[in-house]
C-alpha atoms as a PDB file:
ATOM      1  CA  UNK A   1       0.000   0.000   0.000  1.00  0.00           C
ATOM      2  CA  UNK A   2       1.061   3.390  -1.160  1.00  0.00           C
ATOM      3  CA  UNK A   3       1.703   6.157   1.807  1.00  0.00           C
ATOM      4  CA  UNK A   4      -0.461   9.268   0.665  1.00  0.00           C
ATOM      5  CA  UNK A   5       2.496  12.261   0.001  1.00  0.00           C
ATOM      6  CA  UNK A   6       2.868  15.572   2.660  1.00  0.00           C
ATOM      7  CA  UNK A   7       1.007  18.462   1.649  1.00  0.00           C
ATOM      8  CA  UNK A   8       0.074  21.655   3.736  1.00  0.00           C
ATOM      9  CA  UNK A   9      -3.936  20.491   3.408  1.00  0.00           C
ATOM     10  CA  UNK A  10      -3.178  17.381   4.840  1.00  0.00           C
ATOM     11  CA  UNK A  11      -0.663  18.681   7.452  1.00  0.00           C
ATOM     12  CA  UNK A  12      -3.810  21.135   8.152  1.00  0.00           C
ATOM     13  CA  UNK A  13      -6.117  18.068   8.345  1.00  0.00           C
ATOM     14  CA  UNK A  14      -4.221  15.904  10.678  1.00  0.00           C
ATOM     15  CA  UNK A  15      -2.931  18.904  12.753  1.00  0.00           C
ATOM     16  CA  UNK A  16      -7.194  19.579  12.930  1.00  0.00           C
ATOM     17  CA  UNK A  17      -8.451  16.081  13.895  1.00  0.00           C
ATOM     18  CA  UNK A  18      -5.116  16.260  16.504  1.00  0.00           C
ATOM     19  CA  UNK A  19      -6.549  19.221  17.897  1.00  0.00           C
ATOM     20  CA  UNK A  20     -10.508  17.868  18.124  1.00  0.00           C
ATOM     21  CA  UNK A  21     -10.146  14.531  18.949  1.00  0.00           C
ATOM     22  CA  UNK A  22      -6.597  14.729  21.406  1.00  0.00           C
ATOM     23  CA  UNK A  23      -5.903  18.372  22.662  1.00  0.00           C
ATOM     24  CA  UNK A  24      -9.836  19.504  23.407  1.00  0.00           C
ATOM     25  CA  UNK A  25     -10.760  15.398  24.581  1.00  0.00           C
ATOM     26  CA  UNK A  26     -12.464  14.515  27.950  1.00  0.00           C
ATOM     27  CA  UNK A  27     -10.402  11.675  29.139  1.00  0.00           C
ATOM     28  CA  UNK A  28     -12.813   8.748  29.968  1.00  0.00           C
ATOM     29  CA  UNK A  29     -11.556   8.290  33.738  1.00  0.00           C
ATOM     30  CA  UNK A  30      -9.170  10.279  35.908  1.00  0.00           C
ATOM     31  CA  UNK A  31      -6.182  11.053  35.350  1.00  0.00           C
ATOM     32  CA  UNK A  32      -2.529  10.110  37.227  1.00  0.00           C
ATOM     33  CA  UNK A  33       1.081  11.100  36.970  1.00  0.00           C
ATOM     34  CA  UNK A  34       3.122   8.268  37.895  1.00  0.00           C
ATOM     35  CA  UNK A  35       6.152   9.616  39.004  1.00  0.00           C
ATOM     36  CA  UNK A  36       9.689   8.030  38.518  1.00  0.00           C
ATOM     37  CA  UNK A  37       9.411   7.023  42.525  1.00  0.00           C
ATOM     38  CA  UNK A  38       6.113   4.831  41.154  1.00  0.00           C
ATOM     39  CA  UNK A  39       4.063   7.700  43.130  1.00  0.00           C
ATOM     40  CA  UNK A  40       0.692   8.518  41.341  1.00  0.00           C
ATOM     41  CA  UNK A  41      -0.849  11.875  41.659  1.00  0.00           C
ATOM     42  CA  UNK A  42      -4.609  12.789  40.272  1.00  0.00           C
ATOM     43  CA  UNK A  43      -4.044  15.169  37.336  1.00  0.00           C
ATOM     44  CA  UNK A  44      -7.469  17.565  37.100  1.00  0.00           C
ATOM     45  CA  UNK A  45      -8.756  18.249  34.153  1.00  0.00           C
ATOM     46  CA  UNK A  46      -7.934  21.804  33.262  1.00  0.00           C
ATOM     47  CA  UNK A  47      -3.373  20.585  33.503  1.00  0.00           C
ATOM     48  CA  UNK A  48      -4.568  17.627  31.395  1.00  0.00           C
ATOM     49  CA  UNK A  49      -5.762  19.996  28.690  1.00  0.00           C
ATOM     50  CA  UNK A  50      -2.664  22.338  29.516  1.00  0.00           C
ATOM     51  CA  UNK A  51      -0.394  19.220  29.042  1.00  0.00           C
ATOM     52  CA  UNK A  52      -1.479  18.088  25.845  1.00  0.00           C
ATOM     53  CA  UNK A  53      -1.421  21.646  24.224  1.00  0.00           C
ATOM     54  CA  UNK A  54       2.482  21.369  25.432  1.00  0.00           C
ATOM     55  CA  UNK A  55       2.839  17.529  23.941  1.00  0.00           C
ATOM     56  CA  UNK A  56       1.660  19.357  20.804  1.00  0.00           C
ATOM     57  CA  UNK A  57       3.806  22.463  20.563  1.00  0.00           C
ATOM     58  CA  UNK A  58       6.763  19.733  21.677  1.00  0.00           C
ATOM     59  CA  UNK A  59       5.773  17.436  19.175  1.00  0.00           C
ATOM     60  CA  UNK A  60       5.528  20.590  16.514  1.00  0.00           C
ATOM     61  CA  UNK A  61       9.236  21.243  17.008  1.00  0.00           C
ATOM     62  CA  UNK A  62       8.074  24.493  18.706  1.00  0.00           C
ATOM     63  CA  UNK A  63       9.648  26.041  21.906  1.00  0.00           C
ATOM     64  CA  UNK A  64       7.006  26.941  24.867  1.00  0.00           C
ATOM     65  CA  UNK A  65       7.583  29.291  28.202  1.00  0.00           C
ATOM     66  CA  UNK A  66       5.776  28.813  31.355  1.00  0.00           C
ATOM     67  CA  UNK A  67       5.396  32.141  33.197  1.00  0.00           C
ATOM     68  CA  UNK A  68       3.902  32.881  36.410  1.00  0.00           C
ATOM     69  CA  UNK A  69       0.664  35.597  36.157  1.00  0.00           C
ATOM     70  CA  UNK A  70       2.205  37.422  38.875  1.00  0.00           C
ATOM     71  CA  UNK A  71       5.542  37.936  36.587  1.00  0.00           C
ATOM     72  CA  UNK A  72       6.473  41.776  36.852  1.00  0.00           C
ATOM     73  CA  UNK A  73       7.650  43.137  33.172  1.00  0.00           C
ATOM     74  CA  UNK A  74       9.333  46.090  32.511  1.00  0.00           C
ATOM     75  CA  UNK A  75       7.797  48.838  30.033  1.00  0.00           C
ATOM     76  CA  UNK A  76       9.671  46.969  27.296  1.00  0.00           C
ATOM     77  CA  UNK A  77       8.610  43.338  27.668  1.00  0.00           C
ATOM     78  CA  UNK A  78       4.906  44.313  27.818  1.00  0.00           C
ATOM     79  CA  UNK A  79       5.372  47.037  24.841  1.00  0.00           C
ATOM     80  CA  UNK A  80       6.683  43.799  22.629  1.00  0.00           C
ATOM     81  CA  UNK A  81       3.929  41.441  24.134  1.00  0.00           C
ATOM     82  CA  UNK A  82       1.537  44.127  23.778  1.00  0.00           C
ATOM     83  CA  UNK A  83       3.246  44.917  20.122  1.00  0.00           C
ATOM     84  CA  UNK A  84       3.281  48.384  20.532  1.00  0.00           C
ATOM     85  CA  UNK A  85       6.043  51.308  21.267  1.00  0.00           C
ATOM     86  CA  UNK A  86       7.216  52.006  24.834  1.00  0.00           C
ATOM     87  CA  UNK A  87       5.734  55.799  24.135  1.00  0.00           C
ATOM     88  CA  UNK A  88       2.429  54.298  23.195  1.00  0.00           C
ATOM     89  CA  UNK A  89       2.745  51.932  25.912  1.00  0.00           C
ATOM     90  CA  UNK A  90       3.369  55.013  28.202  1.00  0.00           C
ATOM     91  CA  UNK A  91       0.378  56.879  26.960  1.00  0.00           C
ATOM     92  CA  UNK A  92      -1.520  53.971  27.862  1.00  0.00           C
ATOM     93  CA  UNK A  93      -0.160  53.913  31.310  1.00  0.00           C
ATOM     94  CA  UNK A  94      -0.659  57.764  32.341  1.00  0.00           C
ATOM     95  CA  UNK A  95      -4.543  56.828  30.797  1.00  0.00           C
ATOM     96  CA  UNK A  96      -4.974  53.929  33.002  1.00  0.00           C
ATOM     97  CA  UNK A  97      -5.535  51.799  30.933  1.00  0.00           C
ATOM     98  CA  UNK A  98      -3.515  49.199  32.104  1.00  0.00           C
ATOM     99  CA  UNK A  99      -2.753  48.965  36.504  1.00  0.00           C
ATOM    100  CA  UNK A 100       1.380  49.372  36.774  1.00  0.00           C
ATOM    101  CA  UNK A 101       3.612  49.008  40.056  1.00  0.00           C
ATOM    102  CA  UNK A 102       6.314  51.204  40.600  1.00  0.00           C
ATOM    103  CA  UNK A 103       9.405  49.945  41.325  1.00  0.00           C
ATOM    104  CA  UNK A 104      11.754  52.908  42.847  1.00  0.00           C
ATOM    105  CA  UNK A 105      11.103  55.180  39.503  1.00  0.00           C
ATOM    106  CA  UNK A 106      10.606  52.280  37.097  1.00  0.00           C
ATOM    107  CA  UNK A 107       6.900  51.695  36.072  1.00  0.00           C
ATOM    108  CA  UNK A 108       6.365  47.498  35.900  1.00  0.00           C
ATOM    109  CA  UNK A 109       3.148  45.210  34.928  1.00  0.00           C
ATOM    110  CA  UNK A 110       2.025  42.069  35.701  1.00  0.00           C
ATOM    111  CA  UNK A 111       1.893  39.666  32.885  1.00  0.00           C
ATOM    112  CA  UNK A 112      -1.462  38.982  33.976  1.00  0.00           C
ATOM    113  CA  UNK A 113      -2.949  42.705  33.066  1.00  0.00           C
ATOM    114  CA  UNK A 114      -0.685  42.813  29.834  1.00  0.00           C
ATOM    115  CA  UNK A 115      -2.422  39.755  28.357  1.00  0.00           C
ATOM    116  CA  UNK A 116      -5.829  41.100  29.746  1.00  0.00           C
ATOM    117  CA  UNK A 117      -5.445  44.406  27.984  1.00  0.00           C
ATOM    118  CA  UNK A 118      -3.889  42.512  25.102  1.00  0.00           C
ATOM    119  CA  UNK A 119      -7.153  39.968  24.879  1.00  0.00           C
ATOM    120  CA  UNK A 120      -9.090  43.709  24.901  1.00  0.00           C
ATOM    121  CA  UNK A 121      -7.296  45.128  22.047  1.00  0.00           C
ATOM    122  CA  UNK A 122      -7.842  41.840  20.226  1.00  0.00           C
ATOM    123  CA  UNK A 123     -11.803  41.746  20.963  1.00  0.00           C
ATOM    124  CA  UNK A 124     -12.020  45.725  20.080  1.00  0.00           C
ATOM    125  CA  UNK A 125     -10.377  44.740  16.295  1.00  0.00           C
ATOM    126  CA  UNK A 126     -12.374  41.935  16.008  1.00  0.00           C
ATOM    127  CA  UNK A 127     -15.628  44.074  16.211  1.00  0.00           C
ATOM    128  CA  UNK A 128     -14.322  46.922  14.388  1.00  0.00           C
ATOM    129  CA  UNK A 129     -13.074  44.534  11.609  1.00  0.00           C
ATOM    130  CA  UNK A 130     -16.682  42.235  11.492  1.00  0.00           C
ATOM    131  CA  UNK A 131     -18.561  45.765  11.795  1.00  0.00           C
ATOM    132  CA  UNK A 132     -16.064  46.999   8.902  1.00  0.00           C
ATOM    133  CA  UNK A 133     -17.347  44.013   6.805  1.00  0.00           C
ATOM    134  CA  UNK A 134     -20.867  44.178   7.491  1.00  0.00           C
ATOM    135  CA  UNK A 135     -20.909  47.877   6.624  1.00  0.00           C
ATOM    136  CA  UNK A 136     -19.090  46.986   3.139  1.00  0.00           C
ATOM    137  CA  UNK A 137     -21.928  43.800   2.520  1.00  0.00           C
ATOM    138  CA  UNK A 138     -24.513  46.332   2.664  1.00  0.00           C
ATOM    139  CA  UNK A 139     -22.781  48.949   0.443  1.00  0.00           C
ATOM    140  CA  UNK A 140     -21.861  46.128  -2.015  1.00  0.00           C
ATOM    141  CA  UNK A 141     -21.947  47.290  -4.999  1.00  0.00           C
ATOM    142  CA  UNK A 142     -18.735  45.916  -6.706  1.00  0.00           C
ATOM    143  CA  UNK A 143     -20.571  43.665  -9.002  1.00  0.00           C
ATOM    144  CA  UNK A 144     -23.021  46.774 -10.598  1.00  0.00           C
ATOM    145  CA  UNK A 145     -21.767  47.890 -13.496  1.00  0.00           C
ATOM    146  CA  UNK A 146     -21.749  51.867 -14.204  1.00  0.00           C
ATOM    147  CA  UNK A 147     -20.518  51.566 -18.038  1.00  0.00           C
ATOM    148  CA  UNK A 148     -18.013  52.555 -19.653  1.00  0.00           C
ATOM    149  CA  UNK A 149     -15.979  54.463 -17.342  1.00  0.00           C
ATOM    150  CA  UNK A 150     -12.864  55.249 -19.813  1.00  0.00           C
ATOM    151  CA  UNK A 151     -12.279  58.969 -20.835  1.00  0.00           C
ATOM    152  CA  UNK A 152     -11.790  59.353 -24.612  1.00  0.00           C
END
């Protein structure tokens, strides 16, 4: 039997069915970690899910990070997380938009608040973008045609 050649759509496929049927899965009884000591510990539900995301990135070849929440960044690490300049970042902060610590006459963040205000900025362009494409289905008229619309 022939072995069906690699192509993006199928790397796309199996990657998809991977994420349904393995990374999102309810396992059908509870979980354990056996450690090397033959000690099991129950695993809940919510690091099960957490685990198999990282067997995946692993398994993709990519690199992950585990950070504490409570991680304090300095202006630049949340400006590149937030992808944004350290001025705009700045504005942001004398706005309140986003809570800050200082630190002697630093200003810092917790990760946690970055990827909250992050998440925010995503929803807000989401809804501008969706109400940016409704607004151009009903003025639609890219298929009418006006004539001939060469000068002469």
């Amino acid at each position: 039997m022939r072995r069906p050649e690699p192509t993006p759509e199928r790397a796309e496929h199996v990657s998809d069915v991977f994420r349904r049927f393995f990374v999102h899965a309810k396992p059908a009884k509870q979980l354990q970690l056996i450690g090397p000591d033959g000690v099991a510990e129950d695993i809940p539900l919510e690091i099960y899910s957490v685990l198999r995301e990282v067997f995946q990135h692993l398994n993709d070849g990519r690199a992950i990070s585990l950070i504490p929440d409570d991680t304090l960044l300095t202006t630049q690490q949340a400006a590149e997380i937030l992808n944004i300049s350290r001025p705009c970042l700045y504005r942001l902060l004398d706005a309140d938009e986003i809570p800050f610590v200082r630190v002697g006459t630093h200003r810092k963040l917790y990760l946690a608040d970055v990827e909250a205000l992050r998440e925010r900025r995503r929803n807000e362009s989401r809804k501008a973008l969706i109400s940016i494409a409704t607004l151009n289905e009903e003025c639609d008229d890219y298929g009418y045609d006006y004539g001939e619309t060469t000068r002469e």
